[in-house]
PDB file of N, CA and C in Angstrom:
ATOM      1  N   UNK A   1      -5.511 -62.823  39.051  1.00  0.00           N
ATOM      2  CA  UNK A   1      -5.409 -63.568  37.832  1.00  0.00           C
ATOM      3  C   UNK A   1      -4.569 -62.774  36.845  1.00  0.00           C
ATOM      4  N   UNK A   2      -3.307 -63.275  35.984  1.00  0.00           N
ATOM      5  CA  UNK A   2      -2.783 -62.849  35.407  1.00  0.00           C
ATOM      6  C   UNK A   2      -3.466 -62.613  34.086  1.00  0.00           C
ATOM      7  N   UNK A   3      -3.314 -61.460  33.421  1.00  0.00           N
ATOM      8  CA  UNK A   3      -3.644 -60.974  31.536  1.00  0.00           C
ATOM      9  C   UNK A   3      -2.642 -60.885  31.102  1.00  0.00           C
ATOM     10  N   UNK A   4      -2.446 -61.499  29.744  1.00  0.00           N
ATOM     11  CA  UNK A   4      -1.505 -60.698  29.031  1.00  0.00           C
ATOM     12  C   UNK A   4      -2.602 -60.528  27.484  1.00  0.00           C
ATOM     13  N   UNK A   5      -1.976 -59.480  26.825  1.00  0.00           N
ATOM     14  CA  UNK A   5      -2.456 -58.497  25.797  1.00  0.00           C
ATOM     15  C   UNK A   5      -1.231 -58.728  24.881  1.00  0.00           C
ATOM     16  N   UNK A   6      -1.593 -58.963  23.468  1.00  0.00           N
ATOM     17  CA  UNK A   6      -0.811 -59.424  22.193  1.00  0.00           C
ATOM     18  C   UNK A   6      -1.346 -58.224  21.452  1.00  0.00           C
ATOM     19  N   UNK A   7      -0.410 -57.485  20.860  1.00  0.00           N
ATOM     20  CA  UNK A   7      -0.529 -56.582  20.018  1.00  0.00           C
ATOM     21  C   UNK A   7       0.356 -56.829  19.062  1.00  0.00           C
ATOM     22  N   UNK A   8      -0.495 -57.291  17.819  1.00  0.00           N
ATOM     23  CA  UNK A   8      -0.239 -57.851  16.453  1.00  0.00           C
ATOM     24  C   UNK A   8       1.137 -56.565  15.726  1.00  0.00           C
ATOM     25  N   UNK A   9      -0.080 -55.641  16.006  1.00  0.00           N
ATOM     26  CA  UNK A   9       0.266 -54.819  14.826  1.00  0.00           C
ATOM     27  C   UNK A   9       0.238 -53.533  15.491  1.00  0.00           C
ATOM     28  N   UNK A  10       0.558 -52.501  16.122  1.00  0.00           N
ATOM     29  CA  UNK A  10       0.275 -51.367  16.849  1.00  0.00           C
ATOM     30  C   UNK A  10       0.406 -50.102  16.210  1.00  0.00           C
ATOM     31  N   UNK A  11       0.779 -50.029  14.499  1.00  0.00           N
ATOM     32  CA  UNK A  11       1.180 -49.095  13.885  1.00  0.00           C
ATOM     33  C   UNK A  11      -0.239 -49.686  12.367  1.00  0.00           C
ATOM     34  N   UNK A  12      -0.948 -50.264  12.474  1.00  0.00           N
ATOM     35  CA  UNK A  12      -1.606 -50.958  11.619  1.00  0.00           C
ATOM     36  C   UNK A  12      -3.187 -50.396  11.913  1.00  0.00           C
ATOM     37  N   UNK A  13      -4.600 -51.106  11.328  1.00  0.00           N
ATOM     38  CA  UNK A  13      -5.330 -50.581  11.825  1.00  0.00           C
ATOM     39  C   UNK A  13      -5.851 -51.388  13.053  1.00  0.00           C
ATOM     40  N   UNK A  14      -6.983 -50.854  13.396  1.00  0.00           N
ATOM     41  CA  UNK A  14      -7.285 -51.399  14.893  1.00  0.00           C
ATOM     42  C   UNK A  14      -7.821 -52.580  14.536  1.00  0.00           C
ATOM     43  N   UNK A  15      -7.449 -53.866  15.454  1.00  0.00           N
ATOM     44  CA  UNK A  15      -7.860 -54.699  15.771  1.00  0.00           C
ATOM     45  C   UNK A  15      -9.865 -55.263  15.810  1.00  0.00           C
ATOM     46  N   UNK A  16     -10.341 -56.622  15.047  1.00  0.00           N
ATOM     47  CA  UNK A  16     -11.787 -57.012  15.413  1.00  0.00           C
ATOM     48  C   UNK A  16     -11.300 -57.968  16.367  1.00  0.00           C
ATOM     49  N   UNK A  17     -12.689 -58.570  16.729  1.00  0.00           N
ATOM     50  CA  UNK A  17     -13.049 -59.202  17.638  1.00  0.00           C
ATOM     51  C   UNK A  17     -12.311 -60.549  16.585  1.00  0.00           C
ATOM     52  N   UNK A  18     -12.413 -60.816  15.449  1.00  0.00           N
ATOM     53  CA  UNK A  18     -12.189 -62.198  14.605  1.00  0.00           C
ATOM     54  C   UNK A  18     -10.409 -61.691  14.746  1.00  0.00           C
ATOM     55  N   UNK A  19      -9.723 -60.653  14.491  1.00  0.00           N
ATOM     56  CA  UNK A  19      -8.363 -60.794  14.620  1.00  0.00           C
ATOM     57  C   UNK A  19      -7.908 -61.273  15.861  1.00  0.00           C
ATOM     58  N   UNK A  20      -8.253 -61.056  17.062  1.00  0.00           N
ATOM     59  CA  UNK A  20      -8.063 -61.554  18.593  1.00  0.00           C
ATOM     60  C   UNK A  20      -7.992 -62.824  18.384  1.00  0.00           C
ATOM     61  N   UNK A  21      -9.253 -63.287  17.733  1.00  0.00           N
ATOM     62  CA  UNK A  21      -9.769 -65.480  17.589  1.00  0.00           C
ATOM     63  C   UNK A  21      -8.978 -65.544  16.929  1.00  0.00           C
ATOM     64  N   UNK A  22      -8.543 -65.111  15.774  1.00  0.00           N
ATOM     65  CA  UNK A  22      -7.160 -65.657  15.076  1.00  0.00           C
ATOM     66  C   UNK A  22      -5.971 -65.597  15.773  1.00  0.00           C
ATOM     67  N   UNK A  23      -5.595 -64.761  16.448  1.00  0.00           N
ATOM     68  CA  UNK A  23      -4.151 -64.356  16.940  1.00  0.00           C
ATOM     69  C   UNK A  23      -3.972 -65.598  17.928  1.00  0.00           C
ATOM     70  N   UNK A  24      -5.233 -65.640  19.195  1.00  0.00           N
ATOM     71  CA  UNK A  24      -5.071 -66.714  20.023  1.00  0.00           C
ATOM     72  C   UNK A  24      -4.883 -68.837  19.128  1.00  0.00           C
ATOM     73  N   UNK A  25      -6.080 -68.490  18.014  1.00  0.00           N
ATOM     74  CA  UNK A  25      -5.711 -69.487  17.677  1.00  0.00           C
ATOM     75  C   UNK A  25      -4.459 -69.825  16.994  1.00  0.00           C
ATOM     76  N   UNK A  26      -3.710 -69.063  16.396  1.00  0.00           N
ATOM     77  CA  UNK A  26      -2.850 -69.080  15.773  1.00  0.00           C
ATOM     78  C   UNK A  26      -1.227 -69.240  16.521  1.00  0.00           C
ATOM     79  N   UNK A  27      -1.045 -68.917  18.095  1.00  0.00           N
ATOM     80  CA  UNK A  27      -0.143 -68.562  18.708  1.00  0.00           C
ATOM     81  C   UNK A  27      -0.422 -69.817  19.771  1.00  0.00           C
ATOM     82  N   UNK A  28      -1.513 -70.116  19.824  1.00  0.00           N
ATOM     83  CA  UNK A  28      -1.889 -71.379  20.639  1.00  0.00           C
ATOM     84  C   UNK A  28      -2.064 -71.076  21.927  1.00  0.00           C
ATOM     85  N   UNK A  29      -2.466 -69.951  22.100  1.00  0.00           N
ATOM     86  CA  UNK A  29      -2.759 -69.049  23.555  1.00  0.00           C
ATOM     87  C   UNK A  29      -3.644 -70.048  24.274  1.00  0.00           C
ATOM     88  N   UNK A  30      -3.345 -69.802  25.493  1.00  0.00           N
ATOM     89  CA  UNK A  30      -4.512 -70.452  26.274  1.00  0.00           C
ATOM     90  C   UNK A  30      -4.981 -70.135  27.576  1.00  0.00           C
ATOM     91  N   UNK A  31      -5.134 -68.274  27.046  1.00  0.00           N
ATOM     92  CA  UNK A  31      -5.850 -67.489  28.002  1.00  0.00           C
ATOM     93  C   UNK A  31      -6.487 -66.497  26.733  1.00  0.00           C
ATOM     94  N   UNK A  32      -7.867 -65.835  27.145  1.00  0.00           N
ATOM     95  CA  UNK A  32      -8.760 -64.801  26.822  1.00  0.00           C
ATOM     96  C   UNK A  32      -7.583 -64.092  25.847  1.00  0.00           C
ATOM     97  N   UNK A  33      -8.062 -63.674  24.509  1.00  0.00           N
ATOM     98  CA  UNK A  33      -7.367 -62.774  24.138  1.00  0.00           C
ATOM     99  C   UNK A  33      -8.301 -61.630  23.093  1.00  0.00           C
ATOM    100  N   UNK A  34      -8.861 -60.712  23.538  1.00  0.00           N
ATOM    101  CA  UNK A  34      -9.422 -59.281  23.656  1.00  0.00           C
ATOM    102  C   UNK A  34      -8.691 -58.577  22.561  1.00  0.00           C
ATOM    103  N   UNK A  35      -9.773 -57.964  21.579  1.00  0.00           N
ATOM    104  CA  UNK A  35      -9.559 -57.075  20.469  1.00  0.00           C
ATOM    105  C   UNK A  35      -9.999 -55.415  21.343  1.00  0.00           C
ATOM    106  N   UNK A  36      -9.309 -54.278  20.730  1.00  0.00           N
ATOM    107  CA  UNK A  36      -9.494 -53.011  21.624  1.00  0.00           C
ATOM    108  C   UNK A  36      -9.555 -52.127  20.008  1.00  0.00           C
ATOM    109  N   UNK A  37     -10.990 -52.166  19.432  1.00  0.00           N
ATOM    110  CA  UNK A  37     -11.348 -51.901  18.634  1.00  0.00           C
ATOM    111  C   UNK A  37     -11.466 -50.449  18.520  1.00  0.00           C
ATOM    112  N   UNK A  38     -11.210 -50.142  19.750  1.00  0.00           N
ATOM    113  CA  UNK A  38     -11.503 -48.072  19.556  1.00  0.00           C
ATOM    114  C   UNK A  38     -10.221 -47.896  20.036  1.00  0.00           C
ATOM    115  N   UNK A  39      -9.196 -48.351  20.387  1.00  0.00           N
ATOM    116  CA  UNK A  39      -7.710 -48.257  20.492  1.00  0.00           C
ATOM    117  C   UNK A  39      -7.365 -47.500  21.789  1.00  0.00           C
ATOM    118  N   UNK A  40      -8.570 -47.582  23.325  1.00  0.00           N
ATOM    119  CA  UNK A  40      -8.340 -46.693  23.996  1.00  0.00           C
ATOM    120  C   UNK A  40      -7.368 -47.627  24.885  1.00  0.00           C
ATOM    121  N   UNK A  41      -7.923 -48.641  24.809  1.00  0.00           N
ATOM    122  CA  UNK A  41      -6.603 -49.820  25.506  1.00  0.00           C
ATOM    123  C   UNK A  41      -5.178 -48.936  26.114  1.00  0.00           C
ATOM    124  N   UNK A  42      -4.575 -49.014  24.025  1.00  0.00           N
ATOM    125  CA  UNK A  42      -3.227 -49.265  23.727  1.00  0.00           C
ATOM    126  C   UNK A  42      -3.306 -47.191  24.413  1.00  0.00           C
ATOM    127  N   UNK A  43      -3.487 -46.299  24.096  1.00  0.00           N
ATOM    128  CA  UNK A  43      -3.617 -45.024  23.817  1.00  0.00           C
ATOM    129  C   UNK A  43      -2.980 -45.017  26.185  1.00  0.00           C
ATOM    130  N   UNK A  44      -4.519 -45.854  26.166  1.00  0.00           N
ATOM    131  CA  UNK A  44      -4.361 -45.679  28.043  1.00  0.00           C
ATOM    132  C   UNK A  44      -2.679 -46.344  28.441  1.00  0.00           C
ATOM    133  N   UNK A  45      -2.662 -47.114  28.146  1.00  0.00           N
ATOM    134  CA  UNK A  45      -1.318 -48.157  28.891  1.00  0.00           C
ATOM    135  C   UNK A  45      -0.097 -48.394  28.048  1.00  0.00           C
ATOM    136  N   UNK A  46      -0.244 -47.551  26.626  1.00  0.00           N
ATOM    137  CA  UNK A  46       1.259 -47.198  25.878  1.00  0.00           C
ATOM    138  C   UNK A  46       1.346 -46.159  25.393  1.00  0.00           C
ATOM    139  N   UNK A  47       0.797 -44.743  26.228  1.00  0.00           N
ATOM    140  CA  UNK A  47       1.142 -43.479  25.596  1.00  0.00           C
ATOM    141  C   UNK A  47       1.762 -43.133  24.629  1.00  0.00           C
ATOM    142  N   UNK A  48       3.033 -43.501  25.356  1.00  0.00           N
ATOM    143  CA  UNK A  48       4.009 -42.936  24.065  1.00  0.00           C
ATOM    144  C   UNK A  48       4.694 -43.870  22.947  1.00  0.00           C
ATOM    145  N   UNK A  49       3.925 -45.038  23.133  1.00  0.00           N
ATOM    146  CA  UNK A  49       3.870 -46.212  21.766  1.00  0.00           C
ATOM    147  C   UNK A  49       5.165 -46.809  21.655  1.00  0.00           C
ATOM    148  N   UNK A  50       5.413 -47.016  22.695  1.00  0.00           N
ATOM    149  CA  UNK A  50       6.910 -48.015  22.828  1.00  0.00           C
ATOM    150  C   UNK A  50       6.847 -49.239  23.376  1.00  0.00           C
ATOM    151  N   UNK A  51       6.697 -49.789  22.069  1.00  0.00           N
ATOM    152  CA  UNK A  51       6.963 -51.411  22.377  1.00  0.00           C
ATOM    153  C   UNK A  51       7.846 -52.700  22.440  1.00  0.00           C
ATOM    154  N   UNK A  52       7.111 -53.626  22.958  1.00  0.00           N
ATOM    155  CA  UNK A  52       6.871 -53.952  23.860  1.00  0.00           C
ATOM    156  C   UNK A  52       6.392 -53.354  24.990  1.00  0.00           C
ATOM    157  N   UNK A  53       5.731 -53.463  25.677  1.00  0.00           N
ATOM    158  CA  UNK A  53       5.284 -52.908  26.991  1.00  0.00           C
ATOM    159  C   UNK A  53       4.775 -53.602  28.494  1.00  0.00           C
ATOM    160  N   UNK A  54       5.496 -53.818  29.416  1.00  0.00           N
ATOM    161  CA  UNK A  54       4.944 -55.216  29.634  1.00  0.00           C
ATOM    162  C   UNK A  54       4.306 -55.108  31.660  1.00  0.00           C
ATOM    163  N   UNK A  55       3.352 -54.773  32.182  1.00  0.00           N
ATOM    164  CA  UNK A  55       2.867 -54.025  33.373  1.00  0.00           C
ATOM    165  C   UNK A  55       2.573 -55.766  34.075  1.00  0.00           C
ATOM    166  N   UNK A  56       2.914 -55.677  35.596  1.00  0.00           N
ATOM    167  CA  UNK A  56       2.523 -56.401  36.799  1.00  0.00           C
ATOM    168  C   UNK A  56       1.444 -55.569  37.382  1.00  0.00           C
ATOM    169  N   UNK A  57       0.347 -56.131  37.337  1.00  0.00           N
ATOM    170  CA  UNK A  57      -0.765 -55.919  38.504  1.00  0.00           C
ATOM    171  C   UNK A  57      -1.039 -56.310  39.826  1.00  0.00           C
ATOM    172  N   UNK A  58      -1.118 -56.311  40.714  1.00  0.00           N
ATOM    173  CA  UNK A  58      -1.297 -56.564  41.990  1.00  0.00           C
ATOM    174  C   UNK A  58      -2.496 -57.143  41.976  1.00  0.00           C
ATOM    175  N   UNK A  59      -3.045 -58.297  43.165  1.00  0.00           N
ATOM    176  CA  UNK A  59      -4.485 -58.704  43.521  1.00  0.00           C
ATOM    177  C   UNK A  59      -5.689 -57.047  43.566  1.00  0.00           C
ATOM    178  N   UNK A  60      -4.635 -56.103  44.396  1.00  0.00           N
ATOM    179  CA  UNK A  60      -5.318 -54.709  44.443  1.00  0.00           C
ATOM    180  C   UNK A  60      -5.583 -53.903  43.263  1.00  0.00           C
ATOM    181  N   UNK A  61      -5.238 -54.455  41.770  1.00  0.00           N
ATOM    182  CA  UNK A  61      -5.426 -53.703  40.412  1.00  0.00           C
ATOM    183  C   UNK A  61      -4.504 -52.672  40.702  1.00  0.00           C
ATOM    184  N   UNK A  62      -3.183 -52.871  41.566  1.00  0.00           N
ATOM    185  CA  UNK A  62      -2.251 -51.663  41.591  1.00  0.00           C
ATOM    186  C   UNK A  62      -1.054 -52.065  40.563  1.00  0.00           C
ATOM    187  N   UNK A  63      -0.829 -51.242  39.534  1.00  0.00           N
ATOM    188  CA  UNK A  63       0.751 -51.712  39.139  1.00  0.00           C
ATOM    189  C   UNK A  63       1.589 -51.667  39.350  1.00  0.00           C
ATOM    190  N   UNK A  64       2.317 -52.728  39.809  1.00  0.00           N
ATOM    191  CA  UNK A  64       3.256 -53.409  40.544  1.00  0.00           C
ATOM    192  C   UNK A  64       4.620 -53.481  39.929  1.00  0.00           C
ATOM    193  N   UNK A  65       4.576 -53.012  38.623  1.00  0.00           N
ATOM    194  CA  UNK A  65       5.943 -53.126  37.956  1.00  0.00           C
ATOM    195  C   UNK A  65       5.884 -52.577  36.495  1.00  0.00           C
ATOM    196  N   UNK A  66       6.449 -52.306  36.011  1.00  0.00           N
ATOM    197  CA  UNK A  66       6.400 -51.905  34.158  1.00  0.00           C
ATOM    198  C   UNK A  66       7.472 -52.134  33.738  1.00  0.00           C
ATOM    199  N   UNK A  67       7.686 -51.885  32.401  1.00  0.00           N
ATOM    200  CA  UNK A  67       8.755 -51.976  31.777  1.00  0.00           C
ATOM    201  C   UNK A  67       8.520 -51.946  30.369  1.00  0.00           C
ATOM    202  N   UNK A  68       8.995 -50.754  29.417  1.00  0.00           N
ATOM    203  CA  UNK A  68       8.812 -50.585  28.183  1.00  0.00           C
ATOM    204  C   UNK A  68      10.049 -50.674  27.349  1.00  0.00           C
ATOM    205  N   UNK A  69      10.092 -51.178  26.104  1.00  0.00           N
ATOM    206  CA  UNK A  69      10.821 -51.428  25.571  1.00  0.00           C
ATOM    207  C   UNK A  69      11.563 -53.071  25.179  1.00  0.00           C
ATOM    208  N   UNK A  70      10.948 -53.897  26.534  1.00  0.00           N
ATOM    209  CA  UNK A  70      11.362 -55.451  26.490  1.00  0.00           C
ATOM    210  C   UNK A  70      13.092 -55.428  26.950  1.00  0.00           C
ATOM    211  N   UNK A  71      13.440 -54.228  27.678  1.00  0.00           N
ATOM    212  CA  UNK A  71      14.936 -54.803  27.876  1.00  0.00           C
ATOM    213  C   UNK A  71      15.428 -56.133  29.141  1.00  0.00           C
ATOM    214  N   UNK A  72      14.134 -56.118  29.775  1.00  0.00           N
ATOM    215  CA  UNK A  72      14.856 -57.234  30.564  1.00  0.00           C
ATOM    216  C   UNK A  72      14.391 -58.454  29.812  1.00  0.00           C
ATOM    217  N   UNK A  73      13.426 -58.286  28.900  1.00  0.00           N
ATOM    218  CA  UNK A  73      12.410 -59.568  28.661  1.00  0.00           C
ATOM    219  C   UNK A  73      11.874 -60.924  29.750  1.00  0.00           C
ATOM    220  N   UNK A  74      11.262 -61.616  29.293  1.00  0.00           N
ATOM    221  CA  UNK A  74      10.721 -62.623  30.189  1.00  0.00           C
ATOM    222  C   UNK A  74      11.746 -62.683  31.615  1.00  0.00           C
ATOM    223  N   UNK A  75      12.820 -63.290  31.010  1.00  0.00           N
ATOM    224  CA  UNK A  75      13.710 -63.194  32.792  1.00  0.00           C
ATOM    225  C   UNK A  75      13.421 -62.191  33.350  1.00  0.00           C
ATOM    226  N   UNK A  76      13.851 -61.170  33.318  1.00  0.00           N
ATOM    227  CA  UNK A  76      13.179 -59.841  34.164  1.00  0.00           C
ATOM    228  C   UNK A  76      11.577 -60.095  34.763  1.00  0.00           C
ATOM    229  N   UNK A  77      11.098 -60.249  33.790  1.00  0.00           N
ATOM    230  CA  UNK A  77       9.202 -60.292  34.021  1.00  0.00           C
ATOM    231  C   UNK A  77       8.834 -61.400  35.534  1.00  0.00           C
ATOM    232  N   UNK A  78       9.586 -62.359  35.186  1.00  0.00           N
ATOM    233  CA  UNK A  78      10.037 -63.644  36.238  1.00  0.00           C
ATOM    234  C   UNK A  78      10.383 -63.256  37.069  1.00  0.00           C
ATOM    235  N   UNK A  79      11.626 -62.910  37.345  1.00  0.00           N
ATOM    236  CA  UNK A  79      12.550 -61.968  38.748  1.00  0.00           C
ATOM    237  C   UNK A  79      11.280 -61.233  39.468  1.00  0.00           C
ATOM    238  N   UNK A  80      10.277 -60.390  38.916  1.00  0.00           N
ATOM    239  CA  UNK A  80       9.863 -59.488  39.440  1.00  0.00           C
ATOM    240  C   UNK A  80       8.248 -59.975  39.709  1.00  0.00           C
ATOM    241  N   UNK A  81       7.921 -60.714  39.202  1.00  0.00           N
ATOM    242  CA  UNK A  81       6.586 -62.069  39.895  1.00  0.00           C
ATOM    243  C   UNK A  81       7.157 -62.676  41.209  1.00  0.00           C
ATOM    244  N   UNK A  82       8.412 -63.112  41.063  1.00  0.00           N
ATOM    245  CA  UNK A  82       8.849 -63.889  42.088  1.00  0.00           C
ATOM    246  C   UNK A  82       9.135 -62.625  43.216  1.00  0.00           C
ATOM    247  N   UNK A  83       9.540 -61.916  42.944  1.00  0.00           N
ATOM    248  CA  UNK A  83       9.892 -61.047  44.085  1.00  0.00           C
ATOM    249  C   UNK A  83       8.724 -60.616  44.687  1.00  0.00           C
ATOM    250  N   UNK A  84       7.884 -60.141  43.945  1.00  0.00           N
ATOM    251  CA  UNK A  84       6.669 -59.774  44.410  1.00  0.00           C
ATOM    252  C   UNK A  84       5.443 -60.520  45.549  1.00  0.00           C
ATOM    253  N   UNK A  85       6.098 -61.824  44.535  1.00  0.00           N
ATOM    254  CA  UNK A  85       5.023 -63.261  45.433  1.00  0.00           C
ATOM    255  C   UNK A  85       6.055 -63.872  46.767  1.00  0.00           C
ATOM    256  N   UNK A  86       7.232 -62.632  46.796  1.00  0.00           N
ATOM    257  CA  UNK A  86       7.806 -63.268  48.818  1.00  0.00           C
ATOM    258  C   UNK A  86       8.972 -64.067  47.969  1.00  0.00           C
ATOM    259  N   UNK A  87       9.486 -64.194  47.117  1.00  0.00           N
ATOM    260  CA  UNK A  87      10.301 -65.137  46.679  1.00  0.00           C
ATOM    261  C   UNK A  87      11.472 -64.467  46.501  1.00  0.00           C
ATOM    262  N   UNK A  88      12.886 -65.310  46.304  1.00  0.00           N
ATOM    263  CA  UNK A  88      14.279 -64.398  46.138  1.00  0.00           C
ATOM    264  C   UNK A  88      14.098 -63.069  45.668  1.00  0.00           C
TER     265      UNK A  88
END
């Protein structure tokens, strides 16, 4: 099952549980969207705080791909789902 993680503000203070319900309602999300109120989230999976940040997981919880900074953006993100799932 795919996650994705919206980080409002990453230089701001940490995120509640009511900023998450706003962000999703507000963006019109329509998957789970998770506040990381002790910031070990962002600390674990953006060390060095360069964003965008954008990780493929495997069915095995292995990561399957990264990419910091957003230079390929979505097309890239695409290319590399599809490749992954047997596709061009």
């Amino acid at each position: 099952m795919p996650i994705s993680v919206v980080v409002q503000n990453a230089s701001g203070g940490l995120p509640t549980s009511d900023d998450a319900a706003l962000w999703g309602e507000e963006l019109e999300l329509t998957f789970p969207v998770l506040a990381d109120p002790s910031g070990s989230f962002y600390e674990t999976w953006d060390p060095a705080g360069i964003l965008p940040v954008a990780f493929i997981i495997d069915p095995e919880g292995v990561v399957a791909w990264s990419e910091a900074g957003g230079a390929g953006g979505l097309e890239e993100i695409e290319a590399q789902v599809t490749a992954l799932l047997g596709g061009d």
